[in-house]
N, C-alpha and C. Protein backbone atom coordinates (compact mmCIF):
# COMPACT_ATOMS: atom_id res chain seq x y z
N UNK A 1 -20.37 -4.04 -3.68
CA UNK A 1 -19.09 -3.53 -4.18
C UNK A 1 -18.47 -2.60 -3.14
N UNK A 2 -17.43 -2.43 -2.83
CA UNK A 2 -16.56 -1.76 -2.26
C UNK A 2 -15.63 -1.29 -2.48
N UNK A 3 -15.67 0.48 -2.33
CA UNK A 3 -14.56 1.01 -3.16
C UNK A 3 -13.73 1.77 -2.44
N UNK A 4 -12.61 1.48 -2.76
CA UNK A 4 -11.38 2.20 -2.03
C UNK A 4 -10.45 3.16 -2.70
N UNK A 5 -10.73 4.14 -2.08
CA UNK A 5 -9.60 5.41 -2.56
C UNK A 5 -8.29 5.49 -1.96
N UNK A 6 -7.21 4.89 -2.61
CA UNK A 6 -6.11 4.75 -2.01
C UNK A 6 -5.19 5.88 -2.44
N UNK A 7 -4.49 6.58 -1.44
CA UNK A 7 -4.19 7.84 -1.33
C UNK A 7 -2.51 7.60 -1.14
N UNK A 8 -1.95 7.94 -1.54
CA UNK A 8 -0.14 7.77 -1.44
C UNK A 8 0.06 9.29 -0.77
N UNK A 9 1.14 9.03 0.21
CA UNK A 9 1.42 10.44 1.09
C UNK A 9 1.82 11.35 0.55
N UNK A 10 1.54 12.45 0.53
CA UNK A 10 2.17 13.58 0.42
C UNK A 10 3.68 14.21 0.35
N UNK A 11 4.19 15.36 0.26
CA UNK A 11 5.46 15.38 0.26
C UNK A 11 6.02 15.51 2.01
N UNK A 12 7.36 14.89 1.66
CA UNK A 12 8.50 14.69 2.98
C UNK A 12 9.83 15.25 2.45
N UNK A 13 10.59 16.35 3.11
CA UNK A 13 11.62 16.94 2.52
C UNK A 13 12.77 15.82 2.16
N UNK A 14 13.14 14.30 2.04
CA UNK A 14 13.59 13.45 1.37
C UNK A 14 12.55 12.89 0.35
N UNK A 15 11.93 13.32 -0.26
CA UNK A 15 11.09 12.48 -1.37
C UNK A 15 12.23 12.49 -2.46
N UNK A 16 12.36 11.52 -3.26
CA UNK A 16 12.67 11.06 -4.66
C UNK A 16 14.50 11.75 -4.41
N UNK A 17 14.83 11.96 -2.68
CA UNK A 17 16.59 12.04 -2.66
C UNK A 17 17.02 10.39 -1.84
N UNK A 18 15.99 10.47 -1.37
CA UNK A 18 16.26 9.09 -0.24
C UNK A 18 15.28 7.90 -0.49
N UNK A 19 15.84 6.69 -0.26
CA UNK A 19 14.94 5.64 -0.23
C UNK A 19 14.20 5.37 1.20
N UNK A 20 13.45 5.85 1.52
CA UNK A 20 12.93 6.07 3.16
C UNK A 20 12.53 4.71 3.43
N UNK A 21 11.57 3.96 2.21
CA UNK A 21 11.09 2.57 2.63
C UNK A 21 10.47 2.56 4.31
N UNK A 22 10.77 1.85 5.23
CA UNK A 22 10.39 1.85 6.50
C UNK A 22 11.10 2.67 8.05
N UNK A 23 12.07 3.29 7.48
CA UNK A 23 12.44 4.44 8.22
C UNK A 23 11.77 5.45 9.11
N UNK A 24 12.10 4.98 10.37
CA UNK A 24 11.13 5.71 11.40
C UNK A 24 11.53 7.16 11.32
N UNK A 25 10.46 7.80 11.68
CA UNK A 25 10.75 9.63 11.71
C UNK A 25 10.27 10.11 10.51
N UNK A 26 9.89 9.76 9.53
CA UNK A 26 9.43 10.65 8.20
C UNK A 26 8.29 11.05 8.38
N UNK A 27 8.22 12.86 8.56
CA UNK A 27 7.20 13.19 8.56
C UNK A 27 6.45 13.97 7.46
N UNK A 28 5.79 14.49 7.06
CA UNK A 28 4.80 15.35 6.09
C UNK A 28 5.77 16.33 6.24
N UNK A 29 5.84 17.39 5.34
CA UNK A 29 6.97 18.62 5.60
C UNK A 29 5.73 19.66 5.09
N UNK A 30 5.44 21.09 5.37
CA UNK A 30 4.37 21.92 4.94
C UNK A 30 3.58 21.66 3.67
N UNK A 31 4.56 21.31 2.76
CA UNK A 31 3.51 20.78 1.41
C UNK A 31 2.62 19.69 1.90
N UNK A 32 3.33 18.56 2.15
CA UNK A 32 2.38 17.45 2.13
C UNK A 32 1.41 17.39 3.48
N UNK A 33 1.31 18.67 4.23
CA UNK A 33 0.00 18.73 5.44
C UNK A 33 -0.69 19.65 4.48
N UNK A 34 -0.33 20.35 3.67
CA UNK A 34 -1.23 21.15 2.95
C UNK A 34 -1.93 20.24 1.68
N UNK A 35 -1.21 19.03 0.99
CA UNK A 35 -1.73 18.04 0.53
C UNK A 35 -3.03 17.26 1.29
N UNK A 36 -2.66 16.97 2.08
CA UNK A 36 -3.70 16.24 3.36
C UNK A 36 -4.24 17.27 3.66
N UNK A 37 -4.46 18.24 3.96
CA UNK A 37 -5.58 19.12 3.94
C UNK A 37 -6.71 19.07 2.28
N UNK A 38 -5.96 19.16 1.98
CA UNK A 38 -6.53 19.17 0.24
C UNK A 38 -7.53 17.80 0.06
N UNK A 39 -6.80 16.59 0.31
CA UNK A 39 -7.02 15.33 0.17
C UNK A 39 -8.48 15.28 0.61
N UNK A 40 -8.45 15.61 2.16
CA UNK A 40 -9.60 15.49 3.18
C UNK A 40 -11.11 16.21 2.39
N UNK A 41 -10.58 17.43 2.35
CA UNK A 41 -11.72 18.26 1.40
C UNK A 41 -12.38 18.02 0.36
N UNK A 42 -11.25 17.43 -0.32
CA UNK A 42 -11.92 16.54 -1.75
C UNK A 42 -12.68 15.73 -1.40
N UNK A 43 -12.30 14.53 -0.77
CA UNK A 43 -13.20 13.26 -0.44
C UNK A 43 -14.47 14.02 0.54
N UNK A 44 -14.65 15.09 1.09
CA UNK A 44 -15.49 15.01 1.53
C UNK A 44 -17.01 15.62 1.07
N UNK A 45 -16.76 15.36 0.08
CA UNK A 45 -17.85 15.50 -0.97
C UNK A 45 -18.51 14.10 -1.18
N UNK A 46 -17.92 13.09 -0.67
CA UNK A 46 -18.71 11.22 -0.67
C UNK A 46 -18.47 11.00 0.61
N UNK A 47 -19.32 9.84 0.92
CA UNK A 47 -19.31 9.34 2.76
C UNK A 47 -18.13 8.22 2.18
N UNK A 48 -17.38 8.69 3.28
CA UNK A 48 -16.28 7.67 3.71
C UNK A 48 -16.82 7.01 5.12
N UNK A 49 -16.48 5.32 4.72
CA UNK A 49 -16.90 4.40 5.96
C UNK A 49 -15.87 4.54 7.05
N UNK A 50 -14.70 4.13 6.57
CA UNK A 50 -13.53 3.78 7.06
C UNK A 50 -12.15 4.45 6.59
N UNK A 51 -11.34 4.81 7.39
CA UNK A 51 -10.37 5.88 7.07
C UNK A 51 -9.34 4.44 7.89
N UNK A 52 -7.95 4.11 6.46
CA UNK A 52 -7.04 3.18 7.39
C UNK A 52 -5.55 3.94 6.85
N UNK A 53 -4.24 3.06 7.09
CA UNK A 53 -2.83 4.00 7.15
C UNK A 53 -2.27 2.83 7.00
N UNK A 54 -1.03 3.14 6.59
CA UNK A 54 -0.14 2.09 6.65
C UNK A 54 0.72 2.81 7.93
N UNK A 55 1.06 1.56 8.33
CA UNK A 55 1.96 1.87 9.90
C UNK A 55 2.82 3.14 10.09
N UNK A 56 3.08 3.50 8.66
CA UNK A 56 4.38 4.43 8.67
C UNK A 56 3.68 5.90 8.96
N UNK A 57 4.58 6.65 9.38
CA UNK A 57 4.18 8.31 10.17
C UNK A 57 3.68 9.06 8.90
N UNK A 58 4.37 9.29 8.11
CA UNK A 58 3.84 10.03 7.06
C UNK A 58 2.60 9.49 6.15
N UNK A 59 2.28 8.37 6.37
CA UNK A 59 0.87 7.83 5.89
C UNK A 59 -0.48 8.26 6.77
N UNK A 60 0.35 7.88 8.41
CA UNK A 60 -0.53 8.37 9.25
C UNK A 60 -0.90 10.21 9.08
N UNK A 61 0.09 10.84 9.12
CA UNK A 61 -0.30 11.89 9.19
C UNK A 61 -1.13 12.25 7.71
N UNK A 62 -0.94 11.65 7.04
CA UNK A 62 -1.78 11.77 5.93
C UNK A 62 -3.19 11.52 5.90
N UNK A 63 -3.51 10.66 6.98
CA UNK A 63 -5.12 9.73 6.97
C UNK A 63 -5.70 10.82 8.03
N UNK A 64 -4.35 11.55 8.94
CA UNK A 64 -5.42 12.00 10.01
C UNK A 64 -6.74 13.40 9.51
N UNK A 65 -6.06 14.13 8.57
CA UNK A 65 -7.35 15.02 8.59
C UNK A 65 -8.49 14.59 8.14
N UNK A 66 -8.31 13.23 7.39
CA UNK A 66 -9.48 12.69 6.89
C UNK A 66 -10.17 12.12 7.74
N UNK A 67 -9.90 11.58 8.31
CA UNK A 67 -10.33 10.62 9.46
C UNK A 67 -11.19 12.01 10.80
N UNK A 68 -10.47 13.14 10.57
CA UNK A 68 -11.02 14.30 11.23
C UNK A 68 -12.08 14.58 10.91
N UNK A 69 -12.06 14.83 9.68
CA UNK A 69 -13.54 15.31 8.91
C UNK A 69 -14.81 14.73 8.66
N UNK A 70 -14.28 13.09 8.81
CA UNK A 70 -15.57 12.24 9.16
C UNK A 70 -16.06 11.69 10.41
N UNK A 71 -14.93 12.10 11.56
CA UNK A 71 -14.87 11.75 12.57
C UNK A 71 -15.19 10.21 12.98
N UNK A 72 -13.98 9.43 12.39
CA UNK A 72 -13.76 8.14 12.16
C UNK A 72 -12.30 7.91 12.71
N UNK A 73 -12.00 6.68 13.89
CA UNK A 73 -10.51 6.30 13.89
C UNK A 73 -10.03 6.16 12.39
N UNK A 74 -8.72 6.14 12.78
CA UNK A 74 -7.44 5.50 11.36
C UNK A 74 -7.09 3.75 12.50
N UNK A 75 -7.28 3.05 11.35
CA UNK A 75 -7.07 1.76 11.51
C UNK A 75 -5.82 1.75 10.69
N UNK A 76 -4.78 1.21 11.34
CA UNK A 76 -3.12 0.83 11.17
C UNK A 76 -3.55 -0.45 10.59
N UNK A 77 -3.07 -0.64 9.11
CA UNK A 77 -2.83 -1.54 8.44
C UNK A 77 -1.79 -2.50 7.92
N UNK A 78 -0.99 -3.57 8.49
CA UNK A 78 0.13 -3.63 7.96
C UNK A 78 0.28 -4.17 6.53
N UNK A 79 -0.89 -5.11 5.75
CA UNK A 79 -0.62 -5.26 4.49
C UNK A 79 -0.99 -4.10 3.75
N UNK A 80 -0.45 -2.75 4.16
CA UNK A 80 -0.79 -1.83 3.33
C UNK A 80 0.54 -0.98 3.88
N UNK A 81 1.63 -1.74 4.53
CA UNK A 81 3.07 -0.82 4.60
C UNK A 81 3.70 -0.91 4.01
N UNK A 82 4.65 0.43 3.67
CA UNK A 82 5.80 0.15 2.54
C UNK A 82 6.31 -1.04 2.15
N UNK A 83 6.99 -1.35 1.18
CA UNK A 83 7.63 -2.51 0.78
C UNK A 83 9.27 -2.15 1.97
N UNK A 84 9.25 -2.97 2.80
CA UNK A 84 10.80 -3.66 3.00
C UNK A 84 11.81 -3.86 2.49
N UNK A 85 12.24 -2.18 2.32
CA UNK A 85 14.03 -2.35 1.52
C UNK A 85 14.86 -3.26 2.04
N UNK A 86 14.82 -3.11 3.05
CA UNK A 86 15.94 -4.16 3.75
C UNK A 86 16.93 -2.95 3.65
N UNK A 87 18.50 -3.51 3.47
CA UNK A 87 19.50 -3.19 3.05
C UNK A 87 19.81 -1.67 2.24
N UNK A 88 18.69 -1.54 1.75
CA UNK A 88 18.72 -0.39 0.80
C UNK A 88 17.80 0.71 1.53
N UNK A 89 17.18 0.24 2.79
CA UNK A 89 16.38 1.60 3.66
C UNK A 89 17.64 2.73 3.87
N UNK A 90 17.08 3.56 3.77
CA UNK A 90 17.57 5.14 4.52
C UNK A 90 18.95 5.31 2.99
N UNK A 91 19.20 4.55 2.16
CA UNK A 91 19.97 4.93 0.87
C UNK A 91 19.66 6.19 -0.02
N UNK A 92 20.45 6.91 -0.13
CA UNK A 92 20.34 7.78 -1.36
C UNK A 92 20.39 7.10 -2.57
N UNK A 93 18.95 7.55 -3.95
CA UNK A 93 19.27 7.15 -4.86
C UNK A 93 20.74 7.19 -5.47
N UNK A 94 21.16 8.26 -5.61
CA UNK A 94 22.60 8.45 -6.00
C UNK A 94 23.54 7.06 -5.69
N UNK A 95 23.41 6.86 -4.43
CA UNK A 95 24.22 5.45 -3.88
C UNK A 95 23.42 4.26 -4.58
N UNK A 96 22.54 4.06 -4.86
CA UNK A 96 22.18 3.07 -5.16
C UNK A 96 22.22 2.66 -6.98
N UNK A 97 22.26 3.99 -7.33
CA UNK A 97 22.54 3.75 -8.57
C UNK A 97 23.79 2.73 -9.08
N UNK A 98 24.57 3.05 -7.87
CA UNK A 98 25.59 2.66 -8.03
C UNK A 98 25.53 0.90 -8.00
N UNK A 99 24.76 0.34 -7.20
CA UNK A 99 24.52 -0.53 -7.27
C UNK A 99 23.99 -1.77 -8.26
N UNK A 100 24.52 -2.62 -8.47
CA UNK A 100 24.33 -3.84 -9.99
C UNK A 100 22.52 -4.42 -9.49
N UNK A 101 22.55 -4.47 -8.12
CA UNK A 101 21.48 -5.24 -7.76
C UNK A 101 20.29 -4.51 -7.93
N UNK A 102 20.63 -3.17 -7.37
CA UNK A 102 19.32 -1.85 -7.41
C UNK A 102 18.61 -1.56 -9.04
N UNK A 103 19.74 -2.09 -10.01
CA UNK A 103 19.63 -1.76 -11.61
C UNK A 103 18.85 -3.06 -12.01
N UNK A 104 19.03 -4.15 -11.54
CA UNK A 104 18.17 -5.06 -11.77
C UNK A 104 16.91 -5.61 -10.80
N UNK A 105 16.99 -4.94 -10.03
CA UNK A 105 15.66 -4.76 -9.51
C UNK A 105 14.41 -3.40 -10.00
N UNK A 106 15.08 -2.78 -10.63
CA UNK A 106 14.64 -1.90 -11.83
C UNK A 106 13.94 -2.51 -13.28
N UNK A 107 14.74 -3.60 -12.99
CA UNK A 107 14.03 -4.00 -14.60
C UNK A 107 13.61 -5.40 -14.68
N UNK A 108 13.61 -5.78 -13.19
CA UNK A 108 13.30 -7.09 -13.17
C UNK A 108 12.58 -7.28 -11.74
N UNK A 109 11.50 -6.60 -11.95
CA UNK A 109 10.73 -6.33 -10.42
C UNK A 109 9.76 -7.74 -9.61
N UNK A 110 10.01 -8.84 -10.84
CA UNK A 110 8.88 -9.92 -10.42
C UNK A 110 9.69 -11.20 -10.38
N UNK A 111 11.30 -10.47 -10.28
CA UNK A 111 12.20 -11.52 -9.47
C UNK A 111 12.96 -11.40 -8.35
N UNK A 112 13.43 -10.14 -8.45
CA UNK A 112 14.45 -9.66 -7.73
C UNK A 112 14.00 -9.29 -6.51
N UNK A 113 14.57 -9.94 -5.11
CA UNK A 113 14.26 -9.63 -4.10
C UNK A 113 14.98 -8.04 -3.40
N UNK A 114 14.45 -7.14 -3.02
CA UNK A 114 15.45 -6.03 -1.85
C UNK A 114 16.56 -7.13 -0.94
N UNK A 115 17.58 -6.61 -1.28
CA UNK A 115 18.73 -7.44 0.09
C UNK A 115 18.12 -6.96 1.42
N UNK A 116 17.55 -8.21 1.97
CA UNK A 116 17.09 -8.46 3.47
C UNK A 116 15.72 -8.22 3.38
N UNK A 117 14.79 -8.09 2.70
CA UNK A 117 13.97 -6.85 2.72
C UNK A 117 12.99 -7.80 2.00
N UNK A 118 12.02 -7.62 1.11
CA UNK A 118 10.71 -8.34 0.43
C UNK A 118 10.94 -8.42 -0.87
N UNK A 119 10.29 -9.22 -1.69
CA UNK A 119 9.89 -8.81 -3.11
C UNK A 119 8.82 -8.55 -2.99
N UNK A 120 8.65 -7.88 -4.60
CA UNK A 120 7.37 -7.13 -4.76
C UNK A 120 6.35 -7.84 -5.06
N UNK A 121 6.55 -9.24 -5.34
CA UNK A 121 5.31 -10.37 -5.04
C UNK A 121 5.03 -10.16 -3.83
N UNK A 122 6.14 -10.86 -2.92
CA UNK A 122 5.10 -10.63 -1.45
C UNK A 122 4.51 -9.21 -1.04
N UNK A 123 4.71 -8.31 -1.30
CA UNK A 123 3.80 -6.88 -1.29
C UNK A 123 2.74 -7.06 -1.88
N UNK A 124 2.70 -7.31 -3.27
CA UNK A 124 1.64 -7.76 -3.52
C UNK A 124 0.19 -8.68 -3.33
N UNK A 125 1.38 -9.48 -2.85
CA UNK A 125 -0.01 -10.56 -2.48
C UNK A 125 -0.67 -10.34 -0.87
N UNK A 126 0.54 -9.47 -0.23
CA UNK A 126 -0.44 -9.05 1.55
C UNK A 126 -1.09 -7.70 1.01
N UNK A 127 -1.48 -7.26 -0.24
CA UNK A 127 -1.79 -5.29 -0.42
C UNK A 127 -3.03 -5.56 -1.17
N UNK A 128 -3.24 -6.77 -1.59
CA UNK A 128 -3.96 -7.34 -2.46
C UNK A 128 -4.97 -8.38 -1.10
N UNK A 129 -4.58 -9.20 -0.65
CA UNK A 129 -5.19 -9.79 0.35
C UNK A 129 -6.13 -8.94 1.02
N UNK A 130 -5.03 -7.79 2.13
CA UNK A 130 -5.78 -7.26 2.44
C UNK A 130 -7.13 -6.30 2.43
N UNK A 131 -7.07 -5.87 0.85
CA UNK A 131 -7.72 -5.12 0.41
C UNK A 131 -9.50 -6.30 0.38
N UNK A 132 -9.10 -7.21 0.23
CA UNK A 132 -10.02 -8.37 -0.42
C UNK A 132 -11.12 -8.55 1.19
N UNK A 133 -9.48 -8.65 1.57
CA UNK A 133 -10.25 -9.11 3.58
C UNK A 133 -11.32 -8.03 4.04
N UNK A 134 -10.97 -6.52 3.76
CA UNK A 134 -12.09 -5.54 4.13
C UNK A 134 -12.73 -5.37 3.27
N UNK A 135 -12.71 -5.81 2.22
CA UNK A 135 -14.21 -5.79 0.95
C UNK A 135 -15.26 -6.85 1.41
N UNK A 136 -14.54 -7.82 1.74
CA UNK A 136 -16.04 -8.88 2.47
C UNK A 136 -16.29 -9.12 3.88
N UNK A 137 -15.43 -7.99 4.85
CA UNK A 137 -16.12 -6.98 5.64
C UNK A 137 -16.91 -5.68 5.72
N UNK A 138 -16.88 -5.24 4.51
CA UNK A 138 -17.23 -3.72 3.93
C UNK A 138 -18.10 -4.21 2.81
N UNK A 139 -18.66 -4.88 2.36
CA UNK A 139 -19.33 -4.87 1.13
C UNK A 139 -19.75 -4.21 0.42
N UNK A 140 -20.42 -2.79 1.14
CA UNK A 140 -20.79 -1.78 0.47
C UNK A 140 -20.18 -0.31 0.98
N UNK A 141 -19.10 -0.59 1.40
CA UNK A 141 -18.55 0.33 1.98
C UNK A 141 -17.38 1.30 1.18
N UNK A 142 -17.29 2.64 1.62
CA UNK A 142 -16.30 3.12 0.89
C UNK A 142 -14.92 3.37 1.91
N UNK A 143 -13.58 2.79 1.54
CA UNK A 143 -12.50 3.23 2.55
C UNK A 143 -11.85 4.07 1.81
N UNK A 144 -11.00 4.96 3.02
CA UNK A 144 -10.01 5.83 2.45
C UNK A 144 -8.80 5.31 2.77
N UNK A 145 -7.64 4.82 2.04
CA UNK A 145 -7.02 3.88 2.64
C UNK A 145 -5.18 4.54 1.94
N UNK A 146 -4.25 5.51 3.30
CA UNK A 146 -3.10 6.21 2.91
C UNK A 146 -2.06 5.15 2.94
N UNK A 147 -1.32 5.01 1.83
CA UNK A 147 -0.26 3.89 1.52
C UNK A 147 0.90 4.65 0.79
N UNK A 148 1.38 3.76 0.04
CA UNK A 148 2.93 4.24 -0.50
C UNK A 148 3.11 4.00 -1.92
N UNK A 149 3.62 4.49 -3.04
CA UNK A 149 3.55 4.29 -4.20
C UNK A 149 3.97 2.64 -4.55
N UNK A 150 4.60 2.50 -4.41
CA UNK A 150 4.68 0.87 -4.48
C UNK A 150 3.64 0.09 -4.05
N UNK A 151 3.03 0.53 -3.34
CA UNK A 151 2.14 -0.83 -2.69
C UNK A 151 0.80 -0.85 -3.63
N UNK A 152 0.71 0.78 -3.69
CA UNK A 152 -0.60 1.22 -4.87
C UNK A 152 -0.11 0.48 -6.37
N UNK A 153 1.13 0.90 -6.47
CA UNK A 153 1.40 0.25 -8.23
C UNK A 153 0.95 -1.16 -8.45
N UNK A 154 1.85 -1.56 -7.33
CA UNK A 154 1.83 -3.63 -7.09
C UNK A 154 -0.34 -3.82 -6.81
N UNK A 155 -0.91 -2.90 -6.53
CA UNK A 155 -2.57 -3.80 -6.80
C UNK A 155 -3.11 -3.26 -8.11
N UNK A 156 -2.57 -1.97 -8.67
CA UNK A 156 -2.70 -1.74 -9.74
C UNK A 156 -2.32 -2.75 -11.10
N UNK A 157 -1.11 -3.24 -10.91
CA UNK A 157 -0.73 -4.14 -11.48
C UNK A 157 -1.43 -5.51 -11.47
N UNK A 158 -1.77 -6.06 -10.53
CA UNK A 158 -2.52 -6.99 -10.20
C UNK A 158 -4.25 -6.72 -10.88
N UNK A 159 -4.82 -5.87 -10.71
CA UNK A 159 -6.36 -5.29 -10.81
C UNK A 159 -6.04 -5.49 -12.69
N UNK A 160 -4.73 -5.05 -13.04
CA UNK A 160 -4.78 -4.47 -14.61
C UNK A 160 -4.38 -6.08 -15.16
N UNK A 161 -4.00 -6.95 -14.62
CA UNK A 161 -3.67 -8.06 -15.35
C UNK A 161 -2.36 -8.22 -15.48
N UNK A 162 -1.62 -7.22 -15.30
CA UNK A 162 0.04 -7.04 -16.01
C UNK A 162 1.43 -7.52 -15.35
N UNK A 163 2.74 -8.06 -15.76
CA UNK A 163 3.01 -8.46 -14.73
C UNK A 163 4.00 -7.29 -13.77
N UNK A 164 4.50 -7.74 -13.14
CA UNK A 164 5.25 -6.33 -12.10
C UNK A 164 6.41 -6.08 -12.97
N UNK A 165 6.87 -6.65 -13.96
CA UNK A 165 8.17 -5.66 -14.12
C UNK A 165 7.34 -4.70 -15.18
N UNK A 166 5.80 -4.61 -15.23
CA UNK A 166 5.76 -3.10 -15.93
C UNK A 166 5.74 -2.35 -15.16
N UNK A 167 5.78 -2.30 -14.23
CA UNK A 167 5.84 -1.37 -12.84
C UNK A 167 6.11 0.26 -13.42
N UNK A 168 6.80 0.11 -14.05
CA UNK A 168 7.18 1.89 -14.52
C UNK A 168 5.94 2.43 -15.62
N UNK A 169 5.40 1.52 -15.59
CA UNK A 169 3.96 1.78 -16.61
C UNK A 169 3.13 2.34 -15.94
N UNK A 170 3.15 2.50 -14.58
CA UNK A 170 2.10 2.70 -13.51
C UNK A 170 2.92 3.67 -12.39
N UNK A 171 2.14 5.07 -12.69
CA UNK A 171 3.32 6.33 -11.55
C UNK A 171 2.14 6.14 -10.78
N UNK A 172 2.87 6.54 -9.78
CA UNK A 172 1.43 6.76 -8.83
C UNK A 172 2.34 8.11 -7.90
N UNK A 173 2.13 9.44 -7.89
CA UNK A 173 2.18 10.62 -7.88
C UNK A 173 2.44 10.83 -6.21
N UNK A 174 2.86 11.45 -5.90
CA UNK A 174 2.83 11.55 -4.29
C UNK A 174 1.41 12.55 -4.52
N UNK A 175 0.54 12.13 -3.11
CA UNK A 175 -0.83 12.95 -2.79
C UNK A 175 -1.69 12.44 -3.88
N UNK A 176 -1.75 11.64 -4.78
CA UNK A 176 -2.55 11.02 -5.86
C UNK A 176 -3.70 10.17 -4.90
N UNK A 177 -5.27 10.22 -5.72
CA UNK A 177 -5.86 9.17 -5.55
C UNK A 177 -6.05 8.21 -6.41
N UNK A 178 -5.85 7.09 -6.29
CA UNK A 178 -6.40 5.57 -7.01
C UNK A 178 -7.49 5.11 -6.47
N UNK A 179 -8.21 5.13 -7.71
CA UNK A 179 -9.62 4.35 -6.86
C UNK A 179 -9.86 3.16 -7.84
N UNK A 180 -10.15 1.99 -6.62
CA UNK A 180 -10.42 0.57 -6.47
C UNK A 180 -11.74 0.09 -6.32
N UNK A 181 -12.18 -0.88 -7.04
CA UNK A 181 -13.80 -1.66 -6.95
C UNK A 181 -13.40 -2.51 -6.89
N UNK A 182 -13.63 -3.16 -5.75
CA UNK A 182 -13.89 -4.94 -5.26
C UNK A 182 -15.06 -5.69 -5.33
N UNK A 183 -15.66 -6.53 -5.82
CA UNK A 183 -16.85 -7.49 -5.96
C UNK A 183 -16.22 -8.63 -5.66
N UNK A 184 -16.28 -8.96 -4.72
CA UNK A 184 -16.26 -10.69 -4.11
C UNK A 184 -14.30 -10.48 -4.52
N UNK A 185 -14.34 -11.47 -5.40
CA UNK A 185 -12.51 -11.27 -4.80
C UNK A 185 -12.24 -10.52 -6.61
N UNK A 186 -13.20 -10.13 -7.86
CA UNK A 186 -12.54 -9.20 -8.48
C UNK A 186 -12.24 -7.71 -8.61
N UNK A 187 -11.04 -7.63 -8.98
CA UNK A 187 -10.59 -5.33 -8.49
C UNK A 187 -10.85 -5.10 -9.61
N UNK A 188 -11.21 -3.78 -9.87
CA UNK A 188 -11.55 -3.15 -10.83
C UNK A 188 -11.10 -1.55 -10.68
N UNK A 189 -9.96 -1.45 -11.90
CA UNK A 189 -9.58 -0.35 -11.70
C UNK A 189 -10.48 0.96 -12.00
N UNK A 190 -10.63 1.94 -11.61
CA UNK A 190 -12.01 3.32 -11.73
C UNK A 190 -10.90 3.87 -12.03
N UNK A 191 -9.92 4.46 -11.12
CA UNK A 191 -8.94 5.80 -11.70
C UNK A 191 -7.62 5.36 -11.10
N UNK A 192 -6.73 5.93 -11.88
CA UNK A 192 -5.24 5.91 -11.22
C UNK A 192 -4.69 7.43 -11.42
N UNK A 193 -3.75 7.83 -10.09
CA UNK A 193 -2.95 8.63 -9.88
C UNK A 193 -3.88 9.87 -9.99
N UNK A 194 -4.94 10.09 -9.94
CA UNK A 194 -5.80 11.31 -9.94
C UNK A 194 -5.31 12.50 -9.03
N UNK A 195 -4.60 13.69 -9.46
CA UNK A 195 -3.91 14.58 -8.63
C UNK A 195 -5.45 15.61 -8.10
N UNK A 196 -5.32 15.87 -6.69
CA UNK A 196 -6.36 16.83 -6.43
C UNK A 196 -5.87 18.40 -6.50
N UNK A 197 -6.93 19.12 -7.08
CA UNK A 197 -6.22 20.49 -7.34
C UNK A 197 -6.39 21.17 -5.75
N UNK A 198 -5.36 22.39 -5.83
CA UNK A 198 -5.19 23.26 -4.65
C UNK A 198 -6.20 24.48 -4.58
């Protein structure tokens, strides 16, 4: 079995004003290095095998103190990067509200594609893959693995049976851990959104 603690980044002084999606430059802002400080400490109470990131800066900077403390590289993951707004990267919610397409991609998450950008199937099925691909490289291994609330919801969703437009059924917290059990190709959810105290 192989279990993965998947960690969603910390705070960035645009959280929950901007749709950052794949927007280069987002970094951790003092909370969320003091989150990732927090993060690191917690987990290091269990052996972590493998410490990985999703491509994006603020994931990275999220994996690095962990990856410090066990003195392990961060392996750049891409089926574990944000979902691909497309069209709607670097948007203020405010603007997008405004939008007919953004409102039904709200309530219809397991059709509606982002203009230019992915659906949340295909997130799913590379966040889900990949997770599968280092479980029967890792068999008994534990990863620490920093991603993005979407990508965590979409295997949550998948692990729980449910389909993606419950998506709002499933928060996943900035600095939250989710922890994942893989056996051969079934997930098994252990915890969701587990906040670590300060």
């Amino acid at each position: 079995m192989t279990k993965f603690s998947l960690i969603r980044h910390g705070s960035h002084d645009v959280i929950d004003h901007i749709l950052v999606g794949r927007m280069p430059g987002v970094r951790l802002n003092s909370e969320g290095r003091d989150q990732a400080a927090r993060i690191a400490n917690h987990l290091s109470r269990e052996r972590v095998d493998a410490v990985e990131s999703s491509p994006q800066l603020r994931a990275q900077e999220m994996a690095k103190p962990i990856a410090e403390r066990f003195g392990l590289e961060i392996s750049i993951s891409t089926g574990m990067d944000e979902l691909d707004a497309g069209a709607w990267t670097g948007q203020s919610f405010a603007a997008l509200d405004e939008d007919p397409l953004w409102s039904l991609w709200n309530t219809n998450r397991g059709a509606i594609r982002a203009p230019g950008g992915e659906s949340m199937l295909e997130l799913q099925t590379r966040a889900v893959d990949h997770l599968v691909c280092v479980a029967s490289a890792m068999p008994d291994g534990h990863v620490a693995l920093c991603s993005h609330a979407e990508v965590i919801r979409a295997i949550a969703l998948h692990a729980l049976t449910l389909p993606l437009d419950d998506f709002h059924r499933v928060d996943i917290a900035p600095a939250s851990i989710s922890t994942f059990a893989i056996d051969r190709d079934s997930i098994e959810v252990i915890a969701l959104n587990q906040p670590v105290a300060s």
